[in-house]
C-alpha atoms as a PDB file:
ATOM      1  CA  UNK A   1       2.664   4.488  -9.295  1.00  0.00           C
ATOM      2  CA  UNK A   2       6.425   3.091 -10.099  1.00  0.00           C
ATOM      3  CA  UNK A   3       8.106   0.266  -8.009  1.00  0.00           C
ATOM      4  CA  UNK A   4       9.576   2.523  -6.187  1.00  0.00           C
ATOM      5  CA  UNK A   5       6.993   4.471  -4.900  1.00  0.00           C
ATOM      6  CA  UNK A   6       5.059   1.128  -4.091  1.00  0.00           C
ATOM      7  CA  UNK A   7       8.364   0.535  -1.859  1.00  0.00           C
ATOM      8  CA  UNK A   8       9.075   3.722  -0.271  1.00  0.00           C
ATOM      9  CA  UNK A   9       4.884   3.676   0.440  1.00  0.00           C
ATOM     10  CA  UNK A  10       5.061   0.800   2.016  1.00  0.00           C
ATOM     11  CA  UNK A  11       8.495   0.884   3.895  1.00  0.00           C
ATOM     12  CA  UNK A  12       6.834   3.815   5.442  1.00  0.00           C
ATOM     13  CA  UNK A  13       4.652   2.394   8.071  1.00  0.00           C
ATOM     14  CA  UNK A  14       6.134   1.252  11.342  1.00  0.00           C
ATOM     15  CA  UNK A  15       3.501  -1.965  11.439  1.00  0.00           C
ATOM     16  CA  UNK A  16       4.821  -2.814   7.773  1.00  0.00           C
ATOM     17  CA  UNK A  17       8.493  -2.851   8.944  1.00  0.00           C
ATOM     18  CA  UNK A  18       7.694  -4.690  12.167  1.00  0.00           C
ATOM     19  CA  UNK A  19       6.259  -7.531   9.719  1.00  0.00           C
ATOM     20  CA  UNK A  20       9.163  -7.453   7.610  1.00  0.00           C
ATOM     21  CA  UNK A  21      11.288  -7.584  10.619  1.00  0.00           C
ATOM     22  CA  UNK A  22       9.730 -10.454  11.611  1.00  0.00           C
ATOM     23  CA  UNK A  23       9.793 -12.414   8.354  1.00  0.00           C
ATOM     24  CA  UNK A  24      13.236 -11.463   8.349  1.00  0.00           C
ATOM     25  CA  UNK A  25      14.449 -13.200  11.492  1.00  0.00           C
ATOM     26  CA  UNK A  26      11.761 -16.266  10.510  1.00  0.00           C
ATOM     27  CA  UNK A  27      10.716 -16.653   6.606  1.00  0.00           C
ATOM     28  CA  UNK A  28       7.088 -18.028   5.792  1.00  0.00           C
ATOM     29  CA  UNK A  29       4.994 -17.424   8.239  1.00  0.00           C
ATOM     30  CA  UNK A  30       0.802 -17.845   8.333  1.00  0.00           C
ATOM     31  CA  UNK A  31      -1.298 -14.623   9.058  1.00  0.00           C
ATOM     32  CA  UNK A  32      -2.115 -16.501  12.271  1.00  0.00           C
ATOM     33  CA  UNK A  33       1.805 -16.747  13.109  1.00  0.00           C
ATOM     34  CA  UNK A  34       2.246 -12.824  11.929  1.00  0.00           C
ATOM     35  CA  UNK A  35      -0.495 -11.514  13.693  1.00  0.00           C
ATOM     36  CA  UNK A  36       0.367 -12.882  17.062  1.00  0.00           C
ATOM     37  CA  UNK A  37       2.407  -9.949  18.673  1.00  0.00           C
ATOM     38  CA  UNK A  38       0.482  -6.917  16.576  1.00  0.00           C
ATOM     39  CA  UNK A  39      -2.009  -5.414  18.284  1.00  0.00           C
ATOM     40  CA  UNK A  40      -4.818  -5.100  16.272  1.00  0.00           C
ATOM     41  CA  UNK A  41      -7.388  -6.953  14.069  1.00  0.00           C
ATOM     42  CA  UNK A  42      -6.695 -10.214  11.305  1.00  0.00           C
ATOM     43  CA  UNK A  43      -8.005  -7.951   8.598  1.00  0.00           C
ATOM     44  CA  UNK A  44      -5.626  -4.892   9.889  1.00  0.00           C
ATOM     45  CA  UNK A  45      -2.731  -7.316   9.210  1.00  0.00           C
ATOM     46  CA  UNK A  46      -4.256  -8.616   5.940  1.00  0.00           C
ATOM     47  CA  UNK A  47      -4.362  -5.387   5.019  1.00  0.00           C
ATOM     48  CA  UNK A  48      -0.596  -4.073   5.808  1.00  0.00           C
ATOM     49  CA  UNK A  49       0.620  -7.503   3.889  1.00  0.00           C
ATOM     50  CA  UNK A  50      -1.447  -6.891   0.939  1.00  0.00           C
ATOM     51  CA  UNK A  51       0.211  -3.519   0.425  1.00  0.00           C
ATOM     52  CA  UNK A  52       3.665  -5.533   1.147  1.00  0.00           C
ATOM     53  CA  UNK A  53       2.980  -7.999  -1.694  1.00  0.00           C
ATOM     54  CA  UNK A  54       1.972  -4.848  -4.014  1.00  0.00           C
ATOM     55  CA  UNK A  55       5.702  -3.790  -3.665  1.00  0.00           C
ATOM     56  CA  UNK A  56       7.008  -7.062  -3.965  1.00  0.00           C
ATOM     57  CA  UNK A  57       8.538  -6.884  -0.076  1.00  0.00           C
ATOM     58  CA  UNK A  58       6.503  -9.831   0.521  1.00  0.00           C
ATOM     59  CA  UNK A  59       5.995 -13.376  -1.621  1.00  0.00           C
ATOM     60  CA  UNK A  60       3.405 -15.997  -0.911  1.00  0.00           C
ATOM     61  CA  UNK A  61       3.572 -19.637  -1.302  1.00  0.00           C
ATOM     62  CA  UNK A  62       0.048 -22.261  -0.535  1.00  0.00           C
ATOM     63  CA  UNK A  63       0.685 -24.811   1.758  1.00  0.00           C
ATOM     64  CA  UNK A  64      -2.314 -27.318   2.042  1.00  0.00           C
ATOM     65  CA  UNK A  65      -4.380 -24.939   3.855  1.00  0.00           C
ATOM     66  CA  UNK A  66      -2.259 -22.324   5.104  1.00  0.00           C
ATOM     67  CA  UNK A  67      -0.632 -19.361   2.692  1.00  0.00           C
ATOM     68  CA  UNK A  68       2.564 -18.975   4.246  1.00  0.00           C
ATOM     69  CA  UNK A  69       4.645 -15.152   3.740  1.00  0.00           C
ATOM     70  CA  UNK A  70       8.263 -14.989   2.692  1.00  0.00           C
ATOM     71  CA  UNK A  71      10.509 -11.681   2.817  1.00  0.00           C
ATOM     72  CA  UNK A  72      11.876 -10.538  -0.573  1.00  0.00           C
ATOM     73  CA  UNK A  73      15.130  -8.578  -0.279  1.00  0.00           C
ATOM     74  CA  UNK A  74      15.116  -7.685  -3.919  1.00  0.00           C
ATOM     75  CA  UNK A  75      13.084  -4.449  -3.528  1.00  0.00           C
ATOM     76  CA  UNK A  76      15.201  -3.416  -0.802  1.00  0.00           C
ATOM     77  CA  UNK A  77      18.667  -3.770  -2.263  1.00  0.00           C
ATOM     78  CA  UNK A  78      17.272  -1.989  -5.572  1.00  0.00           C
ATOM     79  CA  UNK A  79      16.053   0.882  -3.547  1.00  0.00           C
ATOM     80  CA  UNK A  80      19.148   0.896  -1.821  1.00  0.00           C
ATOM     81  CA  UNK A  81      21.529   1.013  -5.006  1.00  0.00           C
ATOM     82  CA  UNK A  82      19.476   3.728  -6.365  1.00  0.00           C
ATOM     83  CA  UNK A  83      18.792   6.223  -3.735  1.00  0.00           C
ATOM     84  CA  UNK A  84      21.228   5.245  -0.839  1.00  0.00           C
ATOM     85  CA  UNK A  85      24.552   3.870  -2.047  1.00  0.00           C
ATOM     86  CA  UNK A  86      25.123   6.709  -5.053  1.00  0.00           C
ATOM     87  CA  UNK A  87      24.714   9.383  -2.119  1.00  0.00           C
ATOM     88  CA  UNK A  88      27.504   7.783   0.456  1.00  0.00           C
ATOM     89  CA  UNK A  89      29.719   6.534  -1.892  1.00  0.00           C
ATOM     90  CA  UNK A  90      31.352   9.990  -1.951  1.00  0.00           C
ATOM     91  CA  UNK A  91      31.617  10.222   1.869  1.00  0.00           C
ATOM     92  CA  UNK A  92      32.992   7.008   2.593  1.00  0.00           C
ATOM     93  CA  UNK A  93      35.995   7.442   0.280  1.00  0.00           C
ATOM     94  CA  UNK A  94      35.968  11.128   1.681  1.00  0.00           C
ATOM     95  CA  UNK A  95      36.552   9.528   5.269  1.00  0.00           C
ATOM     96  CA  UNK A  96      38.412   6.458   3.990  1.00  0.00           C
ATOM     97  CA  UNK A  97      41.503   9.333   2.566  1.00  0.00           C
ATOM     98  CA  UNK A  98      41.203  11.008   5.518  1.00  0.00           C
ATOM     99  CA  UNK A  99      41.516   8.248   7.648  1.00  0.00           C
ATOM    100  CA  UNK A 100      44.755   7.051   5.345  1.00  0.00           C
ATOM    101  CA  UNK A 101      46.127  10.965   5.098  1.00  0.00           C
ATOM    102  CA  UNK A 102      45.858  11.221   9.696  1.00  0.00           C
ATOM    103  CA  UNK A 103      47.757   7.989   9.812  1.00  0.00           C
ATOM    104  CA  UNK A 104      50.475   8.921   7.215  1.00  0.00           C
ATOM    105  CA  UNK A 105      51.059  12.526   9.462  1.00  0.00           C
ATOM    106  CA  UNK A 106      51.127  10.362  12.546  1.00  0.00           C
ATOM    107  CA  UNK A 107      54.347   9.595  14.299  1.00  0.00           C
ATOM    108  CA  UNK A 108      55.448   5.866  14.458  1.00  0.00           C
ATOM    109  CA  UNK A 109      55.094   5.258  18.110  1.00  0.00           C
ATOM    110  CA  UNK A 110      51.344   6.495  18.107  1.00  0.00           C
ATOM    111  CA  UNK A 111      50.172   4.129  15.796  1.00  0.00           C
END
């Protein structure tokens, strides 16, 4: 299975994106800490961040004890560059002449 597949596989589960969500508003957190608002069991979430660190969405660090989770972007953006940005590009500069072309036909005292 490529990286990318390992991304889009795991980007497509809502409980995956909740836990990225929350790493994203608060880097390395403990299972514990993760687990706290999901409803369902400590091996469930074990589970959903395994597949996570499989695609490289999620990095782990030891801590004495505690293995604390931290959100990597870089799988994101490289998804993003390859399969989003080449298909809008076109559209935005599309809208962007548009938007310059309705503003050059448009009198003075409307702008």
């Amino acid at each position: 299975m490529s990286d990318d597949d390992l991304v889009f596989k795991a980007l497509a589960d809502p409980t995956r994106r909740a836990l990225l969500d929350r790493l994203f508003v608060r880097d390395g957190q403990t299972l514990t800490e993760l687990e706290a608002e999901l409803a369902m069991t400590r091996f469930g979430v074990m589970k959903h961040l395994r597949l996570l660190e499989d695609a490289g969405l999620v990095v782990t660090r030891r801590r004495g004890r505690e293995k604390l989770h931290f959100l990597n972007p870089v799988p994101i953006r490289l998804i993003h560059d390859r399969w989003i940005d080449k298909y809008t590009e076109g559209h935005a500069a599309a809208l962007l002449d548009l938007k310059a072309e309705l503003e050059r036909d448009e009198p003075e005292e409307n702008r």
